[in-house]
Protein backbone atom coordinates (compact mmCIF):
# COMPACT_ATOMS: atom_id res chain seq x y z
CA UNK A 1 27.18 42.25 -12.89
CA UNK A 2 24.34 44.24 -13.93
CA UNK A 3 20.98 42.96 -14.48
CA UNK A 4 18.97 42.60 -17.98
CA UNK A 5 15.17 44.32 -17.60
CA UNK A 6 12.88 41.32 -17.00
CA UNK A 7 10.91 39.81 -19.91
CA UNK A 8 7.88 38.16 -21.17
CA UNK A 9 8.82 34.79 -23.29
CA UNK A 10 5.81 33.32 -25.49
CA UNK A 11 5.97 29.73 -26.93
CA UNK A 12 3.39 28.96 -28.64
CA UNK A 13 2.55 25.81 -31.28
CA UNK A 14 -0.57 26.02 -33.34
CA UNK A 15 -1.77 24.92 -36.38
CA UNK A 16 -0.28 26.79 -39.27
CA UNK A 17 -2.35 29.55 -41.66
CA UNK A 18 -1.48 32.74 -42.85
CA UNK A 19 -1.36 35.96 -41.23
CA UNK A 20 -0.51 34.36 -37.33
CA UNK A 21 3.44 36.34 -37.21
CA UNK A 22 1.40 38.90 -37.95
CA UNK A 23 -1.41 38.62 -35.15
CA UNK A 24 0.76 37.44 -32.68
CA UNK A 25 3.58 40.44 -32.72
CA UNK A 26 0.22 42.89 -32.92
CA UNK A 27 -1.09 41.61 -30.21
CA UNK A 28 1.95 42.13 -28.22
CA UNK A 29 2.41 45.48 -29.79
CA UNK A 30 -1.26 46.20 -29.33
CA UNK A 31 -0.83 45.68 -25.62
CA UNK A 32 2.22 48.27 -24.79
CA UNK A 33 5.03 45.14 -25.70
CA UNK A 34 8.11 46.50 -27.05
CA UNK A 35 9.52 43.09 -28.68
CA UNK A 36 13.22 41.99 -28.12
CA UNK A 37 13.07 38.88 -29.68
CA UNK A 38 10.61 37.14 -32.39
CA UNK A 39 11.77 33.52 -33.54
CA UNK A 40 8.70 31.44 -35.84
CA UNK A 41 9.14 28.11 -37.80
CA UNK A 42 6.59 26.39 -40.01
CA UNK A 43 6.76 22.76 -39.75
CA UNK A 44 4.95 22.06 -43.15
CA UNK A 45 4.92 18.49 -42.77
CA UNK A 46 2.86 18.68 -39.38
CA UNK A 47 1.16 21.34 -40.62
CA UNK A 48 2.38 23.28 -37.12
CA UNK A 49 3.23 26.80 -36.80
CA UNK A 50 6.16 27.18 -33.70
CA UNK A 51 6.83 30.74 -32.08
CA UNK A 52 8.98 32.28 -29.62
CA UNK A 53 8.12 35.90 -28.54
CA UNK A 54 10.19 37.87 -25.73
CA UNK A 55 9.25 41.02 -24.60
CA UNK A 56 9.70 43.63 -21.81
CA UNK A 57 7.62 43.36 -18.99
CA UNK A 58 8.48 47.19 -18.05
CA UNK A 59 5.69 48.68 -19.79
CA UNK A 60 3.81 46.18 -20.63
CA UNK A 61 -0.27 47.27 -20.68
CA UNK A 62 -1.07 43.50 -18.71
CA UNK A 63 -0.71 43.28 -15.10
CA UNK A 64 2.14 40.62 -14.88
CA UNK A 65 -0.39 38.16 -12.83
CA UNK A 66 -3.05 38.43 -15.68
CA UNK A 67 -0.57 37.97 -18.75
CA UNK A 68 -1.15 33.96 -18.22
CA UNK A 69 -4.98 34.32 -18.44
CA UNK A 70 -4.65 36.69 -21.63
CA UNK A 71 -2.49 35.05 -23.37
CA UNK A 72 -4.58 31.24 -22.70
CA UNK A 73 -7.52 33.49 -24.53
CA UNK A 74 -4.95 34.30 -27.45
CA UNK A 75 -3.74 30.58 -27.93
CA UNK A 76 -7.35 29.29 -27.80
CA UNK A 77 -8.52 31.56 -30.10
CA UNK A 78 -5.46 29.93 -31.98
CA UNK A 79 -5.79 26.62 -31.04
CA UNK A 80 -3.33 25.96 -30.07
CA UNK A 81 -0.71 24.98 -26.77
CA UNK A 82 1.51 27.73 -25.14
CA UNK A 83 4.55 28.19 -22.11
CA UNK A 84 4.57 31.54 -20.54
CA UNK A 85 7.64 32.46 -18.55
CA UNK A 86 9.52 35.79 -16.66
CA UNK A 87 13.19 35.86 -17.28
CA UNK A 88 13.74 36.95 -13.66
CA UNK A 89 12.47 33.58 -12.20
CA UNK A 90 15.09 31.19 -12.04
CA UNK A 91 14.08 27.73 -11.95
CA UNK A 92 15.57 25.31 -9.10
CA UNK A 93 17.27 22.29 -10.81
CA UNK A 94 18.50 18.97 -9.29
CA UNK A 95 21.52 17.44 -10.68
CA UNK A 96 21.93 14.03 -10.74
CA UNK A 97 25.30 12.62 -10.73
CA UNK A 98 27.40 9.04 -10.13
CA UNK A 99 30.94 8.57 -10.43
CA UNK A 100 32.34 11.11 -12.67
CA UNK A 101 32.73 14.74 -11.19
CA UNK A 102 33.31 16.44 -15.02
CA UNK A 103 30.07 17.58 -15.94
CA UNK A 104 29.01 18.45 -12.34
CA UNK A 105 31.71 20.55 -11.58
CA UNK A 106 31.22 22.79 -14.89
CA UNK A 107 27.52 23.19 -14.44
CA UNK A 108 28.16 24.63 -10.52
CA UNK A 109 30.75 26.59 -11.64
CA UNK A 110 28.53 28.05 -14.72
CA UNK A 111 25.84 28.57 -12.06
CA UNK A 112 28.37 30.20 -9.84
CA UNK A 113 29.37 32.40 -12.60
CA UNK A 114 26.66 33.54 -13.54
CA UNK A 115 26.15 31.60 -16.91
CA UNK A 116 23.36 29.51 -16.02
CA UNK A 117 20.48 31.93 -14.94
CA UNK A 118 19.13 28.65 -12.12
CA UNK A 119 19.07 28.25 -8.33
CA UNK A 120 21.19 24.34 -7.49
CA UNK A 121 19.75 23.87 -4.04
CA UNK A 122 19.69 20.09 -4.60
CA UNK A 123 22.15 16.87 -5.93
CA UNK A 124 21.53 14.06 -5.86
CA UNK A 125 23.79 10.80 -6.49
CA UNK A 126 23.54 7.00 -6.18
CA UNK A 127 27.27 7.08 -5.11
CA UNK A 128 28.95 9.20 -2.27
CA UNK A 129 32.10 10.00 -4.22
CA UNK A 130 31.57 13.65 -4.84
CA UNK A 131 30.31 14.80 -2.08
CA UNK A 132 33.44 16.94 -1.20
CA UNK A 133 32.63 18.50 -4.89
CA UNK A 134 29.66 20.25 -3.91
CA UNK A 135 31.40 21.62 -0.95
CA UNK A 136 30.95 25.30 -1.01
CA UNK A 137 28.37 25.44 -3.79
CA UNK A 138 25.63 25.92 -1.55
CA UNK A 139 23.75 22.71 -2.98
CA UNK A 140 22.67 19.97 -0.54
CA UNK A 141 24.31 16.69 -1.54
CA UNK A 142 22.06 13.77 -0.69
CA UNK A 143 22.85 10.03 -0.98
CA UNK A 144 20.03 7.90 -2.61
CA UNK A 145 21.64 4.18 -3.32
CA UNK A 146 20.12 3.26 -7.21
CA UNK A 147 20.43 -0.29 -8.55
CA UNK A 148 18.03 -2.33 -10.46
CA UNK A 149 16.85 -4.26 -6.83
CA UNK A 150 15.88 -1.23 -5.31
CA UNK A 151 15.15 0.96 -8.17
CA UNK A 152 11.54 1.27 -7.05
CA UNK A 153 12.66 2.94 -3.60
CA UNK A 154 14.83 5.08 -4.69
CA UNK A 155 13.13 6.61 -6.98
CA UNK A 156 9.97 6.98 -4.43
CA UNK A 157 13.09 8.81 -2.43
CA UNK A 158 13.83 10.95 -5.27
CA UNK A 159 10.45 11.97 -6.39
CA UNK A 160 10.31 13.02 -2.53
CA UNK A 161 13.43 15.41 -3.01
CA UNK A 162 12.60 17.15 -5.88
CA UNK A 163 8.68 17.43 -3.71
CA UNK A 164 10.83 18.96 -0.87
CA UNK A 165 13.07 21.41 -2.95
CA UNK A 166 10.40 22.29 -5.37
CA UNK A 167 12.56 20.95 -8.31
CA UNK A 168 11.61 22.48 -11.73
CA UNK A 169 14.46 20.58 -13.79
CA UNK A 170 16.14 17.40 -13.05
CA UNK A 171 19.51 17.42 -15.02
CA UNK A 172 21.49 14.10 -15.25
CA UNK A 173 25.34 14.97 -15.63
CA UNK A 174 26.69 11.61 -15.72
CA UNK A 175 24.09 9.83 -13.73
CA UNK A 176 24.70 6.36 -14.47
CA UNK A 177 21.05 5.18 -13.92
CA UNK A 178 18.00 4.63 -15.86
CA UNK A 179 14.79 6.40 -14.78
CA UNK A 180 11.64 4.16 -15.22
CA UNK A 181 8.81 5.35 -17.12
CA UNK A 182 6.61 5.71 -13.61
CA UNK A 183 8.97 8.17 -12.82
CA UNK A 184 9.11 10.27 -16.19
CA UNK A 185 5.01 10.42 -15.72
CA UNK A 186 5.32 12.21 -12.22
CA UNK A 187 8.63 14.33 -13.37
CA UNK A 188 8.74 14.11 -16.59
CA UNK A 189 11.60 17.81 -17.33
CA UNK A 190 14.60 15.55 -17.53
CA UNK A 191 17.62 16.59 -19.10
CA UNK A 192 20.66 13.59 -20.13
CA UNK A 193 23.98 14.28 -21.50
CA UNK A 194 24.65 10.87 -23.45
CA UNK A 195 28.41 10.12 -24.69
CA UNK A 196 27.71 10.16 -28.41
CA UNK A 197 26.99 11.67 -31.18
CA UNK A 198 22.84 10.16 -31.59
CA UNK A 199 21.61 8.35 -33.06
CA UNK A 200 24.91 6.62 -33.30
CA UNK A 201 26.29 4.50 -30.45
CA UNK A 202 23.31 4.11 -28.33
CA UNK A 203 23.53 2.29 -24.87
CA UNK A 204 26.89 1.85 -22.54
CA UNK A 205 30.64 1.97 -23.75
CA UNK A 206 30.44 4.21 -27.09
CA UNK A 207 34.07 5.41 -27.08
CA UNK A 208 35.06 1.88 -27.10
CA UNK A 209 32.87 1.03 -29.94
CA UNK A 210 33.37 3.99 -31.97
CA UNK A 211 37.16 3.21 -31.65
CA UNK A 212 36.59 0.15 -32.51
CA UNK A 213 34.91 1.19 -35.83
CA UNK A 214 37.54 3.50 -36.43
CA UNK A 215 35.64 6.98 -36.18
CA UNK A 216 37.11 10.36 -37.46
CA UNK A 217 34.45 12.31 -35.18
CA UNK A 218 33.09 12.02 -32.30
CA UNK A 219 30.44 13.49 -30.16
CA UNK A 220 27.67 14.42 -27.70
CA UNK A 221 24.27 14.73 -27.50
CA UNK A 222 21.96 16.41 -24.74
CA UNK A 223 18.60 15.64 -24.97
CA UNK A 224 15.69 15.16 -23.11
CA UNK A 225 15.12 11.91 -21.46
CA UNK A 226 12.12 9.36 -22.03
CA UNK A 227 11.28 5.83 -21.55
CA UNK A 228 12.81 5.01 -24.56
CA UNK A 229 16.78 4.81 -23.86
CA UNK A 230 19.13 7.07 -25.44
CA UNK A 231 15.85 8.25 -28.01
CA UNK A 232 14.59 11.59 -26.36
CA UNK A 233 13.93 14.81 -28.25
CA UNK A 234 17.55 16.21 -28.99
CA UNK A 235 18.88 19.78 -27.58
CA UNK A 236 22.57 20.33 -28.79
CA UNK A 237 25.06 18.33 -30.15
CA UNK A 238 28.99 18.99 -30.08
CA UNK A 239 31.59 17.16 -31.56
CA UNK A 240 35.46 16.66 -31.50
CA UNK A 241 38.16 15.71 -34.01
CA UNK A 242 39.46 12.17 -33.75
CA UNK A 243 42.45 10.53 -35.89
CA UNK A 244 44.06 6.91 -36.12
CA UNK A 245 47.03 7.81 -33.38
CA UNK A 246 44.32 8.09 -30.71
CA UNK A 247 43.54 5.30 -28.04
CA UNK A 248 40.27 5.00 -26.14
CA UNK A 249 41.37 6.87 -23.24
CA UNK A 250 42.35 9.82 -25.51
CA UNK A 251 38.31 9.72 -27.15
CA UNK A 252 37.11 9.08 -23.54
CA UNK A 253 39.82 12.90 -22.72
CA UNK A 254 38.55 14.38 -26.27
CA UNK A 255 34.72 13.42 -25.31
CA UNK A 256 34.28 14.87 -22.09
CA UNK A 257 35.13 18.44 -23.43
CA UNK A 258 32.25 17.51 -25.60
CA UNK A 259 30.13 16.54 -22.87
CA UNK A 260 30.53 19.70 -20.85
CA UNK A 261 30.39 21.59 -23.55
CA UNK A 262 26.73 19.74 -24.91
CA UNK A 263 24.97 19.73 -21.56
CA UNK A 264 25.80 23.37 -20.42
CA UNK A 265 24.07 24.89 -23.55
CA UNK A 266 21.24 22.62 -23.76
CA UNK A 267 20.45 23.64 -20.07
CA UNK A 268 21.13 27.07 -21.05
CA UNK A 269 19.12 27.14 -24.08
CA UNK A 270 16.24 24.96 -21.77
CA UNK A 271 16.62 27.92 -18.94
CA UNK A 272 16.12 30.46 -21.42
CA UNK A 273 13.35 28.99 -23.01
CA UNK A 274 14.75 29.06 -26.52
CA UNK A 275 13.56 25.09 -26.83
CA UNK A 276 10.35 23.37 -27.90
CA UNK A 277 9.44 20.62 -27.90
CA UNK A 278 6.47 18.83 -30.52
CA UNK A 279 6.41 14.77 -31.00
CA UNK A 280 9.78 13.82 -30.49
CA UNK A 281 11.78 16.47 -32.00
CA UNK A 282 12.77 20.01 -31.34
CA UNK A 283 12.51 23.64 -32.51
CA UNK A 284 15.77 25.49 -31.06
CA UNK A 285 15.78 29.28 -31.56
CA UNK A 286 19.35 29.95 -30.51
């Protein structure tokens, strides 16, 4: 598999005025950048001016340890809030998982295959079931017992794994647990793959209820987790065709397709820093 030239990816969220596409690509340009990708939105509303800029590091006039420090000058003189990352550092992500192997599987074997440019040296589950999964994935598999009378613990526990493992990500595929807001403030880069299409079916049993109502679609949403159930800024959405012939075992068989399908590009998109993120919603430059 050969191996892309490492880049230079620029988010940066200001306040809106004229002429900043302009100053920000010239700046690159001005510095030895030759620019693969440049991605802007104006949210006129907020009065917020969103950009994406990737460019090669090969030939690049910045030393790669003093782009950071450069480009904090450029977003203050801005004012504004920026990321800075090198698309030849792959994150370490934890995946969380309970019960149901669907959505863990597909992301180690995405990872394995090269899809999912992260390291898995870590998951995690409140159940021992799939232990055997993770066999030969390289990822340690560690048991951490979750329920609301111990909650507290085990999420001390957790917080302690990611600490160990250096955890940049936490990704819940099917984690069947609710992380308290205590925890969100110490790791707050979660990632959930929820069983509907949000805002729609909120909470625990969906396919049953959107059976119930008689849906012609259903769906999934990834989306990044807060205190707030089921309400974090959304990633990616897919959906699948439903009709009247189909029982709630066949929505449950139709929406897991979905939910592989959901997570694995949010994480990608997440990985490859094509998301931001301002109040509760999200810019995606896919």
């Amino acid at each position: 598999m050969s191996v892309s030239p490492a880049t230079v990816i620029l988010q940066l969220i200001c306040p809106d005025r004229s002429g900043l596409v302009s100053e920000l690509t010239g700046w690159v340009s001005a510095n030895g950048g030759n620019i693969r990708h440049s991605d802007h939105h104006i949210d006129a509303g907020a009065g917020l001016f969103l950009s994406r800029i990737e460019w090669q590091l090969e030939g690049f006039g910045i030393p790669r340890d003093a782009i950071a420090a450069a480009v904090k000058a450029l977003a203050d003189r801005l004012g504004g809030q920026f990321d800075l990352h090198f698309s030849d550092e792959l994150p370490r992500v934890a995946i969380f998982a309970s019960k149901q192997s669907h959505c863990l599987l597909d992301l180690l074997w995405r990872v394995r295959s090269g899809e999912l440019p992260m390291q898995v040296p870590l998951v995690i589950s409140n159940h021992l079931d799939l232990e055997s999964v993770c066999d030969g994935f390289g990822a340690r598999y560690v048991h951490v017992p979750a329920s609301r009378d111990n909650r507290a613990d085990a999420e001390a526990r957790i917080l302690e794994l990611l600490a160990d493992y250096e955890i940049e990500v936490a990704v819940l595929a099917k984690y069947m647990q609710v992380l308290s807001g205590s925890f969100l403030e110490r790791f707050p880069t979660v990632i959930n793959i929820h069983h509907s299409f949000l805002p729609a079916f909120k909470g625990a049993q969906p396919y049953h209820r959107a059976w119930e109502r008689g849906v012609k679609l259903i769906g999934a949403t990834a989306h990044y987790v807060t205190e707030e159930l089921d309400d974090g800024p959304i990633i990616e959405q897919t959906i699948a065709h439903v009709s009247h012939r189909d029982e709630v075992s066949d929505l449950i068989r139709k929406g897991r397709d979905t939910e592989r399908l959901a997570l694995a590009r949010a994480l990608r998109m997440h990985l490859c820093r094509q998301v931001m993120v301002y109040g509760s919603r999200t810019a995606v430059f896919a």
